[in-house]
Protein backbone atom coordinates (compact mmCIF):
# COMPACT_ATOMS: atom_id res chain seq x y z
CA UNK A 1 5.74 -102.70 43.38
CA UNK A 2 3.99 -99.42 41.85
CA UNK A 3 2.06 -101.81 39.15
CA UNK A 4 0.67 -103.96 42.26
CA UNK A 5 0.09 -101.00 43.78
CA UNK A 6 -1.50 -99.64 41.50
CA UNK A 7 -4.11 -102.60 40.96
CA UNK A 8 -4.97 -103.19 44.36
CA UNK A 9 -5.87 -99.78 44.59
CA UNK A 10 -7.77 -99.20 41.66
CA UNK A 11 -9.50 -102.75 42.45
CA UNK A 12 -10.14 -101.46 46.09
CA UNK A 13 -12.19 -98.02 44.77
CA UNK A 14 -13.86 -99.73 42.32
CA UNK A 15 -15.30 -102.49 44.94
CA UNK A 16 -16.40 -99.65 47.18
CA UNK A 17 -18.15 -97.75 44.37
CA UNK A 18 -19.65 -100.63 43.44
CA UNK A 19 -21.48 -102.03 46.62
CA UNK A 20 -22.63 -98.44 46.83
CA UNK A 21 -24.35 -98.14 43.63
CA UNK A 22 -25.31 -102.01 44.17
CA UNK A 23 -27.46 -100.61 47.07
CA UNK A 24 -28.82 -97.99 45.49
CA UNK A 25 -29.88 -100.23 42.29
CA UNK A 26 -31.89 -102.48 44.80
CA UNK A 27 -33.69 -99.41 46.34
CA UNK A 28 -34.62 -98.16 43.22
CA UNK A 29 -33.94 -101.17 40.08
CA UNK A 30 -35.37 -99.36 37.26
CA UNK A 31 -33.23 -96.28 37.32
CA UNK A 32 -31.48 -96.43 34.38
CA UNK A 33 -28.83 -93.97 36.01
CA UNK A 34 -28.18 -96.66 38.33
CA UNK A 35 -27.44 -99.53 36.02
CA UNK A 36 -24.90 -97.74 33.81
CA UNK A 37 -23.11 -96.62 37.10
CA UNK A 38 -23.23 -100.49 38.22
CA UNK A 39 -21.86 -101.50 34.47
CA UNK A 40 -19.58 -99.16 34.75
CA UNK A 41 -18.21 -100.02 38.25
CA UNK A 42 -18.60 -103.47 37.58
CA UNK A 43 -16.23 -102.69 34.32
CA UNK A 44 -13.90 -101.42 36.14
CA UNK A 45 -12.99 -103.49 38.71
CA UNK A 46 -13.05 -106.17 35.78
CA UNK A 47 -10.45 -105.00 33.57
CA UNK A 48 -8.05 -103.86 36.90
CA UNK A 49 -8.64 -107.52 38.57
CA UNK A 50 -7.93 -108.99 35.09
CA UNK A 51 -4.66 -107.08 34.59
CA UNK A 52 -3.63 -107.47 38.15
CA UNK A 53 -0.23 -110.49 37.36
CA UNK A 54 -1.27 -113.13 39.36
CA UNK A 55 -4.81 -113.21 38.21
CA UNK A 56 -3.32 -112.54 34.64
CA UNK A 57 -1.58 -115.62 35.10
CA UNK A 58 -4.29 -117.79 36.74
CA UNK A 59 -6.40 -116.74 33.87
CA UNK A 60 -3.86 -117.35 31.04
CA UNK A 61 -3.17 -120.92 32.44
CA UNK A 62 -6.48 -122.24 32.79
CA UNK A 63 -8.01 -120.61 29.35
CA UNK A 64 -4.86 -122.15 27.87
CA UNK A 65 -4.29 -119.16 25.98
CA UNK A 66 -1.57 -116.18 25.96
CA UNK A 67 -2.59 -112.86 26.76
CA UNK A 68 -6.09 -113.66 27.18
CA UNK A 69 -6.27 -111.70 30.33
CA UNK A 70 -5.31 -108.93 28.93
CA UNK A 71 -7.70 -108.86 25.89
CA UNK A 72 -10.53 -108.78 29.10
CA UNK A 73 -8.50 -105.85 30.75
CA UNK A 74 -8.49 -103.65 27.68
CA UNK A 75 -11.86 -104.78 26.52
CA UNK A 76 -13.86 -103.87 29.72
CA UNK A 77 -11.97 -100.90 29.81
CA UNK A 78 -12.70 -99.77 26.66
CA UNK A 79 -16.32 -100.43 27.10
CA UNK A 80 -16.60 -98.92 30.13
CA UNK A 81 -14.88 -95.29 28.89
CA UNK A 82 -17.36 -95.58 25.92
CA UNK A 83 -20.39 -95.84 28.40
CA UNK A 84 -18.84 -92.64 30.57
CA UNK A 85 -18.81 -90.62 27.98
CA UNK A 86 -22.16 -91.22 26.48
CA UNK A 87 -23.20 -91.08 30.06
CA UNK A 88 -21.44 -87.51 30.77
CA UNK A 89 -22.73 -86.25 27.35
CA UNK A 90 -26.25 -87.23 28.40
CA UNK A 91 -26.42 -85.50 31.82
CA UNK A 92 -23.83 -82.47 31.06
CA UNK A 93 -26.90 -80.26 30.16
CA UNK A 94 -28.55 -80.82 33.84
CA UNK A 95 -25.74 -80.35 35.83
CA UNK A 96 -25.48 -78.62 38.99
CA UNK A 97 -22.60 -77.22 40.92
CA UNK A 98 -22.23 -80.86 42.41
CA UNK A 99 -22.78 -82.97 39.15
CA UNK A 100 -20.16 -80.41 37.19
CA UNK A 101 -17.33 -81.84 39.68
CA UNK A 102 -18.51 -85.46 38.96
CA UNK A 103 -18.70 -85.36 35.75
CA UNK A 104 -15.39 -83.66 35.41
CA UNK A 105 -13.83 -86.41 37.58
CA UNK A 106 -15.54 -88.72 35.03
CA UNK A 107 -14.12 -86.75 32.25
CA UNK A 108 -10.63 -86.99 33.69
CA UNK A 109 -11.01 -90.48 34.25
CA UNK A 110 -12.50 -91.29 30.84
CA UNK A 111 -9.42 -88.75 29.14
CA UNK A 112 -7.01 -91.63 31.35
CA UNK A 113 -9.05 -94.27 29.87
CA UNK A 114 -8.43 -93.17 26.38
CA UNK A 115 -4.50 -92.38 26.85
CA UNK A 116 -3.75 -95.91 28.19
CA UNK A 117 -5.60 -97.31 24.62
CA UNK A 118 -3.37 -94.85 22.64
CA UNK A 119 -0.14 -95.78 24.51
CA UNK A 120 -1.08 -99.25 24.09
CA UNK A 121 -1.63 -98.34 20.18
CA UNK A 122 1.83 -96.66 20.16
CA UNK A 123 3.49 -99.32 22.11
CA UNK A 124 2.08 -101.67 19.81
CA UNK A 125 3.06 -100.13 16.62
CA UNK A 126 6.62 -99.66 18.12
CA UNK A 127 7.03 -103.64 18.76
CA UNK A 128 5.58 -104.77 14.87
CA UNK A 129 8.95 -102.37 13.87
CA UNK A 130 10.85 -103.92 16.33
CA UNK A 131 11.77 -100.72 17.69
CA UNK A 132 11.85 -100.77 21.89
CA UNK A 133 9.69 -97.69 23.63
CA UNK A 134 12.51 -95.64 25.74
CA UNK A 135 9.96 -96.16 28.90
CA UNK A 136 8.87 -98.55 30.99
CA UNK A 137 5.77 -100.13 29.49
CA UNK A 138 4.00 -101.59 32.18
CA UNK A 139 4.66 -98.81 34.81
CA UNK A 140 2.81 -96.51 32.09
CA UNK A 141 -0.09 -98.72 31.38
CA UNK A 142 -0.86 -99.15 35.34
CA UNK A 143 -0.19 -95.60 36.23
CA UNK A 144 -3.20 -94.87 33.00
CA UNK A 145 -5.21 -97.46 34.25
CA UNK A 146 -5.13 -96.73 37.83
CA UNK A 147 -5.70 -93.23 37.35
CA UNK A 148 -8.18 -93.98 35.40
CA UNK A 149 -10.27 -96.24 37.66
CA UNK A 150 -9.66 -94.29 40.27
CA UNK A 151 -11.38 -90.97 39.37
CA UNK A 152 -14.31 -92.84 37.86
CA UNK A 153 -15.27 -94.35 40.66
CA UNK A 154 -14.21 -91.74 42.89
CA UNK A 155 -16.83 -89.53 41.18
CA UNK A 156 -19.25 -91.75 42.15
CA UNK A 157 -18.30 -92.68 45.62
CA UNK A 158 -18.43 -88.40 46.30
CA UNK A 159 -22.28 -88.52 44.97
CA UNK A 160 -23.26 -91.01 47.09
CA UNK A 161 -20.87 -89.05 50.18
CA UNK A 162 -22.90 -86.16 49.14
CA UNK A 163 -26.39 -87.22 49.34
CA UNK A 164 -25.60 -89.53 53.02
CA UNK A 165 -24.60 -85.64 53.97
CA UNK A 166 -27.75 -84.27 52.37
CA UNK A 167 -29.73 -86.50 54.27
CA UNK A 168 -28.08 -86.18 57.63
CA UNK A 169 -28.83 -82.55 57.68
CA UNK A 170 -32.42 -82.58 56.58
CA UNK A 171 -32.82 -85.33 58.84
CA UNK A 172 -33.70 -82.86 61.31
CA UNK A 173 -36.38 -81.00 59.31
CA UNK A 174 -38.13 -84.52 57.84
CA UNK A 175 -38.15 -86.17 61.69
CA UNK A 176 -39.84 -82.75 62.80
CA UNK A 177 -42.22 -82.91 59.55
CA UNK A 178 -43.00 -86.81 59.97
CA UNK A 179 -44.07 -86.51 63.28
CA UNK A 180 -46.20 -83.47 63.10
CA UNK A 181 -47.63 -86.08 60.10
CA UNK A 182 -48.80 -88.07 62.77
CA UNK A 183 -52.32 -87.15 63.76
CA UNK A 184 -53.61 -86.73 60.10
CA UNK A 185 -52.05 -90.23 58.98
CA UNK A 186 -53.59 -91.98 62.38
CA UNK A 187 -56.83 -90.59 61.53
CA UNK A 188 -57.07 -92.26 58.10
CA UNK A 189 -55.52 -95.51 59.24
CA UNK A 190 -58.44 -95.62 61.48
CA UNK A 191 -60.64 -95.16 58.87
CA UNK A 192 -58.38 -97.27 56.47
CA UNK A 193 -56.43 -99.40 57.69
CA UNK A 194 -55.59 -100.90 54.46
CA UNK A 195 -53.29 -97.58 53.68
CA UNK A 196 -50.64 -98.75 55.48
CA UNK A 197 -47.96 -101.21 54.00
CA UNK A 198 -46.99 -102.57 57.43
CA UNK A 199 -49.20 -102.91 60.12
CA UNK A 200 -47.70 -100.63 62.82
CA UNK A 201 -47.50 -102.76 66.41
CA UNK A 202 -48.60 -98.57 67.99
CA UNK A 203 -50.51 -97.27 65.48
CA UNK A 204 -51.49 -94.43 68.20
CA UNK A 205 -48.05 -94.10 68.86
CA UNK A 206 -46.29 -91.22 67.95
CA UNK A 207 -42.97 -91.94 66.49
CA UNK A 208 -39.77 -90.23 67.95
CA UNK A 209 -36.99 -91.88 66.06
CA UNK A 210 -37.58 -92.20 62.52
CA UNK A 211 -34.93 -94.15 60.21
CA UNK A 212 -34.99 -92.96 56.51
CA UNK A 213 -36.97 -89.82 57.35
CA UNK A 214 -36.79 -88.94 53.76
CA UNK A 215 -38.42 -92.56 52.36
CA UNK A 216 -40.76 -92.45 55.24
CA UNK A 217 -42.11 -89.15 54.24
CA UNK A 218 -42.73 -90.71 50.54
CA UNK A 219 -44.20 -93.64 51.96
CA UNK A 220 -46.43 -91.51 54.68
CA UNK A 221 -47.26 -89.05 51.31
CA UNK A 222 -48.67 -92.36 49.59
CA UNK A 223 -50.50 -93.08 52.14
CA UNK A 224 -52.67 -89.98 52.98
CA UNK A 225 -53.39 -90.43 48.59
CA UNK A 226 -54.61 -93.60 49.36
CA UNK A 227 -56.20 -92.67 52.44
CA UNK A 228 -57.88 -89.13 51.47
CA UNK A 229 -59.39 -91.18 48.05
CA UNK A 230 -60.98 -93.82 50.48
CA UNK A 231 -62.75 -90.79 51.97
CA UNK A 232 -64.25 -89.40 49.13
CA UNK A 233 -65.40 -85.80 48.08
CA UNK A 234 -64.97 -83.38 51.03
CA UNK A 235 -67.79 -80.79 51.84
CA UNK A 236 -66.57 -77.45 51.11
CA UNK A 237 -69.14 -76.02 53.18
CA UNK A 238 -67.63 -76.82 56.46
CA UNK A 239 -64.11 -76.04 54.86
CA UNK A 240 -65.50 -72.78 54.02
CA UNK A 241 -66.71 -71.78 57.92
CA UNK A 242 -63.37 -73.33 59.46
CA UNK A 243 -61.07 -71.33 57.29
CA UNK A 244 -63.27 -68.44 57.89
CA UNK A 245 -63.31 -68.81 61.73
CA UNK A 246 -59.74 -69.02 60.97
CA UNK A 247 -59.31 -66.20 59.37
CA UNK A 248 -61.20 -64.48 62.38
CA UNK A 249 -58.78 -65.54 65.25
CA UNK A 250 -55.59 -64.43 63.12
CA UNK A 251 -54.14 -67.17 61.44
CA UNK A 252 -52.14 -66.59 58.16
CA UNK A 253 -53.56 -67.86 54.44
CA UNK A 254 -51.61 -71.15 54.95
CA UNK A 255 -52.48 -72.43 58.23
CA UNK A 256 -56.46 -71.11 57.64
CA UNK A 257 -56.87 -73.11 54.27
CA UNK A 258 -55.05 -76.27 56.35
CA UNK A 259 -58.19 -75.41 58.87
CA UNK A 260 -60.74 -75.38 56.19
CA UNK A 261 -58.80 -78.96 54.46
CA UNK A 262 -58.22 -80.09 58.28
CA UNK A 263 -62.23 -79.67 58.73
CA UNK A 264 -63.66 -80.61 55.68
CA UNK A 265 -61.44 -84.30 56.40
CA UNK A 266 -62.99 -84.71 60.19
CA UNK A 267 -66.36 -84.77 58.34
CA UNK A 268 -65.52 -86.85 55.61
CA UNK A 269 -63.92 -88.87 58.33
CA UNK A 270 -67.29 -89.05 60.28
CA UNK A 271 -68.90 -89.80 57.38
CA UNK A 272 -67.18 -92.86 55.87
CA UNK A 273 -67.31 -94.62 59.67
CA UNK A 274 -70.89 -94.26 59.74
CA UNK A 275 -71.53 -95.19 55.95
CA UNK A 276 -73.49 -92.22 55.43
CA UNK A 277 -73.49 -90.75 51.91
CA UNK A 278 -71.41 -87.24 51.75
CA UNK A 279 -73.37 -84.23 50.22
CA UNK A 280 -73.12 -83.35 46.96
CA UNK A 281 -70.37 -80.62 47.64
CA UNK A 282 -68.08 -80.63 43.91
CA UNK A 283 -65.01 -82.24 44.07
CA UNK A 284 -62.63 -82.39 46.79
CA UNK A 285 -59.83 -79.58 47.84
CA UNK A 286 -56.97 -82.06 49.00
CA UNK A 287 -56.13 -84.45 46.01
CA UNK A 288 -54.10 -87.57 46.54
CA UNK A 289 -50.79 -87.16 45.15
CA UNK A 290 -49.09 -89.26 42.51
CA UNK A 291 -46.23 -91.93 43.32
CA UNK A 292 -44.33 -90.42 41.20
CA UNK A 293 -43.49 -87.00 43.11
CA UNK A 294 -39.43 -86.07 43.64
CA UNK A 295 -37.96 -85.80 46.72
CA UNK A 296 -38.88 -81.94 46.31
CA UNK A 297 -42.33 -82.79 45.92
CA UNK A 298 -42.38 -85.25 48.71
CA UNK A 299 -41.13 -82.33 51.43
CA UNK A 300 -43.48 -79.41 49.87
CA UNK A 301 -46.70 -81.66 49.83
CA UNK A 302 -45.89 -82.98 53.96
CA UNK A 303 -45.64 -79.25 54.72
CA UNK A 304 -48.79 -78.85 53.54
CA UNK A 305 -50.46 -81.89 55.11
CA UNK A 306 -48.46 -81.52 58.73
CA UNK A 307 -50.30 -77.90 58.61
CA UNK A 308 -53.82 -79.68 58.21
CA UNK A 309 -52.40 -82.60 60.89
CA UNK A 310 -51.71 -80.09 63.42
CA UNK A 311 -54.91 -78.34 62.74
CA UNK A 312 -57.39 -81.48 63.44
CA UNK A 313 -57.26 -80.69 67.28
CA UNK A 314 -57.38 -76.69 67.16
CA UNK A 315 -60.75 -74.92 68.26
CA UNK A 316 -61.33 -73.15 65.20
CA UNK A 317 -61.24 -76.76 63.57
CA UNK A 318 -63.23 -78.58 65.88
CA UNK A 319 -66.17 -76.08 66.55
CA UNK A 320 -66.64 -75.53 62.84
CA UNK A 321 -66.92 -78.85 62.67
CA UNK A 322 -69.49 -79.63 65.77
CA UNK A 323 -71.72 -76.24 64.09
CA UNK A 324 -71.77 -77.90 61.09
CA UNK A 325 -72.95 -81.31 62.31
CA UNK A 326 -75.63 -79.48 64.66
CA UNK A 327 -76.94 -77.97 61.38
CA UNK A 328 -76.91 -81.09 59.35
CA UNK A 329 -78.81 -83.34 62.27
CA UNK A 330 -80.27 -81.30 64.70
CA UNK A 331 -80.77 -84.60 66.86
């Protein structure tokens, strides 16, 4: 009863923690992270299934040979507590508070790991010189095994509990920081409407329930890159008399030099509709960002671009803007 136990449970944590990192491997399938945490989950649930008696037996009587089953238990197994702690060793030196109690679970579970291979050593040893171990064999090995599956993939089951907590609290923040997004991003669809990856069915709409706020803000991040580079160079001129006008009415450092960008992108906005040629004003303030920004990145660049988004419509903005058209073309 505690052996079956054992293997049902052990079988049942390792098919959780692996559907979980098999969703995160299809989000993101070139993290190497990823696919030693699917190996190793995959492992897992491998050698437990395999040990489990009636597939033991199932196995044994089709391959037509003794024991076979349990050559694939102890192999995976042993593979799999190799690849944890390479993987540990590799990541020790970044950890965080967080990754310190994973990895020690891993550790635990690896230490587990290694004592069922020694007791099976020992056992072994014991039977060549026909002498009988005073304990019960197979409640050992399971009680190893189980322990040992079970804290291995419990480690990884409490990452992925920790970031789907992560992201329902900032979900708050991103939603507020998406939306605020809104006006900038709808200008340079406008202009470009090639920027976005799905044609929105509201485009004008603003969006009050956003799924994924954190991908979204990557994705909408990507887009103003794409979007701003369409544009081309932005006059600092007018950036200059916005953020100065800014300045004026009492605005801080940040929100005056998201006037000046905010500015600067309503001209070159004006500009790329009409297919006239910007002036030859340097190179542009607001560069597109890389695809490659962390999550970090992603929140500290949106800050920066819902600032200039919520300054398209402000006075300062748009009468910098209309002085600085009067003075280009008088008519």
């Amino acid at each position: 009863m505690v052996v079956t136990a054992g293997h049902v449970t052990a079988a049942l944590v390792a098919t959780v923690a692996l559907v979980i990192k098999l969703a995160a491997l299809r989000r993101d399938p070139s993290n190497r992270k990823i696919q030693a945490s699917v190996a190793i989950c995959a492992g897992l649930g491998i050698a437990v299934t395999a040990g489990w008696a009636p597939v033991h037996s199932w196995i044994d009587r089709v391959a037509g040979a003794p024991n076979l089953a349990k050559v694939v238990e102890h192999g995976y197994l042993g593979v799999t507590v190799v690849d944890i702690l390479r993987m540990s060793h590799a990541y020790a030196r970044y950890a965080s508070a967080r990754l310190r109690i994973t990895l020690r679970l891993l550790s635990a579970g690896a230490a587990f790991g290694a004592g069922f291979v020694a007791h099976k050593a020992l056992f072994i040893a014991l039977r060549l010189a026909e002498v009988d171990p005073p304990w019960p064999e197979p409640v050992v090995t399971q009680t190893l095994v189980s322990l040992s599956v079970v804290l291995i993939c419990s480690s990884f089951v409490l990452a992925a509990l920790w970031k789907m907590v992560d992201g329902v609290r900032a979900w708050p923040r991103r939603s507020t920081l998406y939306r605020d997004l809104h006006p900038l991003w709808y200008l340079l669809y406008r202009a470009v409407p090639t920027i976005a990856l799905h044609r929105p069915r509201h485009p004008h709409r603003d969006s009050w329930w956003v799924w994924d706020a954190g991908q979204q803000l990557y994705r909408r991040c990507v887009e103003f890159g794409d979007g701003l580079r369409e544009l081309g160079p932005r006059d600092p001129e007018v950036a200059s008399q916005a953020r100065r006008r800014a300045v004026e009415a009492g605005w801080d450092e940040a929100r005056a030099s998201a006037a000046g960008d905010a500015a600067a992108i309503l001209v070159a906005a004006r500009r790329f509709a009409s297919r006239r040629p910007a002036s030859d004003g340097g190179e542009p303030g607001l560069e597109p960002q890389p695809s490659t920004m962390i999550q970090a990145d992603v929140e500290a660049e949106a800050r920066r671009l819902a600032l200039i988004s919520v300054a398209l419509s402000a006075e300062v903005v748009t009468g910098a803007v209309a002085q600085f058209l009067a003075a280009q073309d008088p008519t």
